[in-house]
N, C-alpha and C. Protein backbone atom coordinates (compact mmCIF):
# COMPACT_ATOMS: atom_id res chain seq x y z
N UNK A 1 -59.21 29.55 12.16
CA UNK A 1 -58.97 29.22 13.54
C UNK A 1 -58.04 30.27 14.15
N UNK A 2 -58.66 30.52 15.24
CA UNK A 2 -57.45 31.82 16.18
C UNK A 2 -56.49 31.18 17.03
N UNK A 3 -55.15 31.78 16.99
CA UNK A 3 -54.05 31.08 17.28
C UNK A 3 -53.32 32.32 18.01
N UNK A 4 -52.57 31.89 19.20
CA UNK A 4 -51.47 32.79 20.04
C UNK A 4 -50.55 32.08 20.63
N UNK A 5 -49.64 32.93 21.20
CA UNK A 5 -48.61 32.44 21.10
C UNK A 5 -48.52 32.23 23.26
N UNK A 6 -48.01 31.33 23.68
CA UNK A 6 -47.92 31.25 25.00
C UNK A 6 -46.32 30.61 25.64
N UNK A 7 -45.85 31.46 26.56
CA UNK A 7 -44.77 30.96 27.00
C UNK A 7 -44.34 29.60 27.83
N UNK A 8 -43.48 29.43 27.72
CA UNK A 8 -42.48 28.40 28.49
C UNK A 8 -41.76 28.93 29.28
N UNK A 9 -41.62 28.91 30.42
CA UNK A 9 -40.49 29.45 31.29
C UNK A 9 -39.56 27.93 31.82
N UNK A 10 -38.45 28.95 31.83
CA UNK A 10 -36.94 28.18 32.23
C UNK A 10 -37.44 27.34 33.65
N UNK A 11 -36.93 26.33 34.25
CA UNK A 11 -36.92 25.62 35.18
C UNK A 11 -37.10 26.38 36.14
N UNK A 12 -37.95 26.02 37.25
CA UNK A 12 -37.96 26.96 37.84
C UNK A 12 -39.19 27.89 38.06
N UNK A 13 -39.20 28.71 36.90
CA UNK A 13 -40.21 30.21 37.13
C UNK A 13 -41.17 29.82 36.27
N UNK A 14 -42.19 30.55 36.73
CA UNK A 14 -43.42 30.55 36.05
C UNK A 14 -43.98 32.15 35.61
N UNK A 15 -45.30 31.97 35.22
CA UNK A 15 -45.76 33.25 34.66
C UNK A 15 -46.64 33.90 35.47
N UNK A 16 -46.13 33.65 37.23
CA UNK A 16 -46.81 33.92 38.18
C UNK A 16 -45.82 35.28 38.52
N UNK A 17 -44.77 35.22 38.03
CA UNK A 17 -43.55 35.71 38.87
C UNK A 17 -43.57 37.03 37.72
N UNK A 18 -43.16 38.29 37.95
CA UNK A 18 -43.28 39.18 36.71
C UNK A 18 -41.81 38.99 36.27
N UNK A 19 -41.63 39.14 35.21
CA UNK A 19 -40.35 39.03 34.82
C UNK A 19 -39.80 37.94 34.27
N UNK A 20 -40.51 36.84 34.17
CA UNK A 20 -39.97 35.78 34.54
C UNK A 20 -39.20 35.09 33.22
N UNK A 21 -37.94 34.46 33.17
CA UNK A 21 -37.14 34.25 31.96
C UNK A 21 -38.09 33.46 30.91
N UNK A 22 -38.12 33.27 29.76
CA UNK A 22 -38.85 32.64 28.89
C UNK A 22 -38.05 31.99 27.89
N UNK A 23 -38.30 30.83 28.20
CA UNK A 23 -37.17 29.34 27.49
C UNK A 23 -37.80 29.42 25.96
N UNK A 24 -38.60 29.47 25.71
CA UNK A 24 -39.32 29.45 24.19
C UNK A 24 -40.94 29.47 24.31
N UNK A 25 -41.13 29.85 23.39
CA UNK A 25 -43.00 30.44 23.10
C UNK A 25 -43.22 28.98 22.14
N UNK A 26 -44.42 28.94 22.09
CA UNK A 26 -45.15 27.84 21.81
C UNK A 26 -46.77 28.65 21.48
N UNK A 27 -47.43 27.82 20.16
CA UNK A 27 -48.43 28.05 19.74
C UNK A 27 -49.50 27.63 20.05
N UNK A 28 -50.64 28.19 20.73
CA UNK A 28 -51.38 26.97 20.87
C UNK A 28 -52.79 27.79 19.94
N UNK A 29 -54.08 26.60 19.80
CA UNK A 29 -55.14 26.78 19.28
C UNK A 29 -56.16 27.78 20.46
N UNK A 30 -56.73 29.01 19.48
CA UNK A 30 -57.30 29.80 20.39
C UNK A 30 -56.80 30.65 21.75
N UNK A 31 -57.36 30.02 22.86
CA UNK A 31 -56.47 30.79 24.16
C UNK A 31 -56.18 29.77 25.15
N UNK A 32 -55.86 28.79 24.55
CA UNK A 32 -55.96 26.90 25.09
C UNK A 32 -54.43 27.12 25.73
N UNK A 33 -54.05 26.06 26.49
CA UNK A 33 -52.95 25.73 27.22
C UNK A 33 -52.03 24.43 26.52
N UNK A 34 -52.55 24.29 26.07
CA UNK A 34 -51.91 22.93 24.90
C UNK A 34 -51.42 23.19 23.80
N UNK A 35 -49.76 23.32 24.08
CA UNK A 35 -49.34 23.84 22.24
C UNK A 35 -49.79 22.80 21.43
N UNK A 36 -49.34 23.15 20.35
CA UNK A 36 -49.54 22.52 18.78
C UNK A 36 -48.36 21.26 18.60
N UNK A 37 -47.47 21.79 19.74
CA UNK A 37 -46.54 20.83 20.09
C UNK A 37 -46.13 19.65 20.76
N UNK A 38 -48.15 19.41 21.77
CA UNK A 38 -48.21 18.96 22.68
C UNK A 38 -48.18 19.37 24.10
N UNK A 39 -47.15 20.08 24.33
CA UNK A 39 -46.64 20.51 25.70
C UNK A 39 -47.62 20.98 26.29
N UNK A 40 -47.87 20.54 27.45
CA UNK A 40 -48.90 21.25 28.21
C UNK A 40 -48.37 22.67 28.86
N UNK A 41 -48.94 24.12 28.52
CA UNK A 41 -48.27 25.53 29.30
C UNK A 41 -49.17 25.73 30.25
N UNK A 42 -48.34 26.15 31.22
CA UNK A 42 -49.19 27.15 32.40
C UNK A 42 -50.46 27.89 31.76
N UNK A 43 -51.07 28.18 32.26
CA UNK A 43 -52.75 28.49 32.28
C UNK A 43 -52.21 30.02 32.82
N UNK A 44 -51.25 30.76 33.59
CA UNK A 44 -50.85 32.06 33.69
C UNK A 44 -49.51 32.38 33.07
N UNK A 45 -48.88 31.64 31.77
CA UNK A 45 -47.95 31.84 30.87
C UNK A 45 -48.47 33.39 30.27
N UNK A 46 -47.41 33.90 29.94
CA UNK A 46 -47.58 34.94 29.08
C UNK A 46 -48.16 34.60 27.71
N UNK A 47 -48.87 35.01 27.12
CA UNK A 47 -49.02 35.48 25.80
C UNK A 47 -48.68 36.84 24.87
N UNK A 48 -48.60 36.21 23.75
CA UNK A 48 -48.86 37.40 22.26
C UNK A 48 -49.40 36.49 21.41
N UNK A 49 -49.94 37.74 20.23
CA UNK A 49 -50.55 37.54 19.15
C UNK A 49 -49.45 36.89 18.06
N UNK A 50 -50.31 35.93 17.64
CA UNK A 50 -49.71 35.04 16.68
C UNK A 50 -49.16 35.89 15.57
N UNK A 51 -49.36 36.90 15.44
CA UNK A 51 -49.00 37.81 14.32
C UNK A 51 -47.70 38.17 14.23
N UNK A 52 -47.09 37.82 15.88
CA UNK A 52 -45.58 38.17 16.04
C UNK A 52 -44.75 37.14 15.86
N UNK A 53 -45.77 35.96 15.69
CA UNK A 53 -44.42 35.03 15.18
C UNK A 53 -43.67 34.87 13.94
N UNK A 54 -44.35 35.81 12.80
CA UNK A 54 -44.05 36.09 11.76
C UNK A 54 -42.75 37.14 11.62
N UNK A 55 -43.02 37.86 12.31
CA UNK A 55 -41.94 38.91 12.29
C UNK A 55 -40.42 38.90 12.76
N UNK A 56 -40.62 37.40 13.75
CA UNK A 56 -39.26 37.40 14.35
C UNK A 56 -39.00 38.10 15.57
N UNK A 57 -39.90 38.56 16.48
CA UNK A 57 -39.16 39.35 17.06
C UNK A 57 -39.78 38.67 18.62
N UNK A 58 -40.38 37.29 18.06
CA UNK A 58 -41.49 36.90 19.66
C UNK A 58 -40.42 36.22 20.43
N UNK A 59 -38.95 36.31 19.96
CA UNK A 59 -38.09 35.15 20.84
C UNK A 59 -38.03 34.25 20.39
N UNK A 60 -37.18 33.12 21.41
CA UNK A 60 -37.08 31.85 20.89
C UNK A 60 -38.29 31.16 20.39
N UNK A 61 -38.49 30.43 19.74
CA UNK A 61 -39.97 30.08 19.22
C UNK A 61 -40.23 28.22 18.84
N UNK A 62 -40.70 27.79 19.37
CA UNK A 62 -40.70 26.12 19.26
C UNK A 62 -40.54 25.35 17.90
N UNK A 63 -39.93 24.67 17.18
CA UNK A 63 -39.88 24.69 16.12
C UNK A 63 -40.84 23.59 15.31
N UNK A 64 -41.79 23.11 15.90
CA UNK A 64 -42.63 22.11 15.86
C UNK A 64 -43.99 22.71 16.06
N UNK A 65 -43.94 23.44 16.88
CA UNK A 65 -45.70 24.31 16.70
C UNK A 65 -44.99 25.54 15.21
N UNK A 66 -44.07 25.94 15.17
CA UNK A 66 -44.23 26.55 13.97
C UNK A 66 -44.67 26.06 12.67
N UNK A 67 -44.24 24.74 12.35
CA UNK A 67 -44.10 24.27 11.26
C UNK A 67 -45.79 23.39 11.32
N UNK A 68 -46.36 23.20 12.55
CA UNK A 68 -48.08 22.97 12.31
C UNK A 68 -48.32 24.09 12.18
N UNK A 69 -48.40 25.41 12.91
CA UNK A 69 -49.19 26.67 12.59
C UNK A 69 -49.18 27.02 10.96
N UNK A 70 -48.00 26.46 10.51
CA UNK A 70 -47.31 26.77 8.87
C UNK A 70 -48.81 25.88 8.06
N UNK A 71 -48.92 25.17 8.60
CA UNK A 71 -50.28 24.33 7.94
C UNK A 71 -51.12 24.41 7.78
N UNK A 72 -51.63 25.17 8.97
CA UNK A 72 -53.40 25.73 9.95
C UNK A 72 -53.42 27.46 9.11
N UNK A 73 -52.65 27.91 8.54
CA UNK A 73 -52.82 29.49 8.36
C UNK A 73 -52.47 29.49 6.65
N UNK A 74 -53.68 30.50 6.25
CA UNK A 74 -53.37 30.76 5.02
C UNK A 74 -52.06 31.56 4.80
């Protein structure tokens, strides 16, 4: 299953706005708007490749879609 990573923005801003602060990333299935966490994200949230959540370097990161993605991935 293909998995990426999609933002949350701080109160306020969205992923309409360039720049816009990012409260924590969240995983969702495919290129879907529904983390793994539940949370419904903006449909123009930023994304990255799930590949960066491994490395540490995607930011704050939800700690509840990590630990399902931990399940879903060899």
């Amino acid at each position: 299953m293909q998995h990426e990573m999609r933002a949350e923005y701080e109160e306020g801003s969205s992923g309409r706005v360039a720049g816009a602060p990012v409260k924590i990333w969240h995983m969702v299935r495919g290129n879907g708007t529904t983390a793994m966490c539940g949370r419904e994200l903006d449909p123009d949230a930023d994304t990255q490749a799930a590949d960066l959540w491994a490395t540490g370097d995607a930011g704050p990161f939800c700690h509840s879609c990590g630990a399902m993605y931990l399940r879903e991935v060899p």
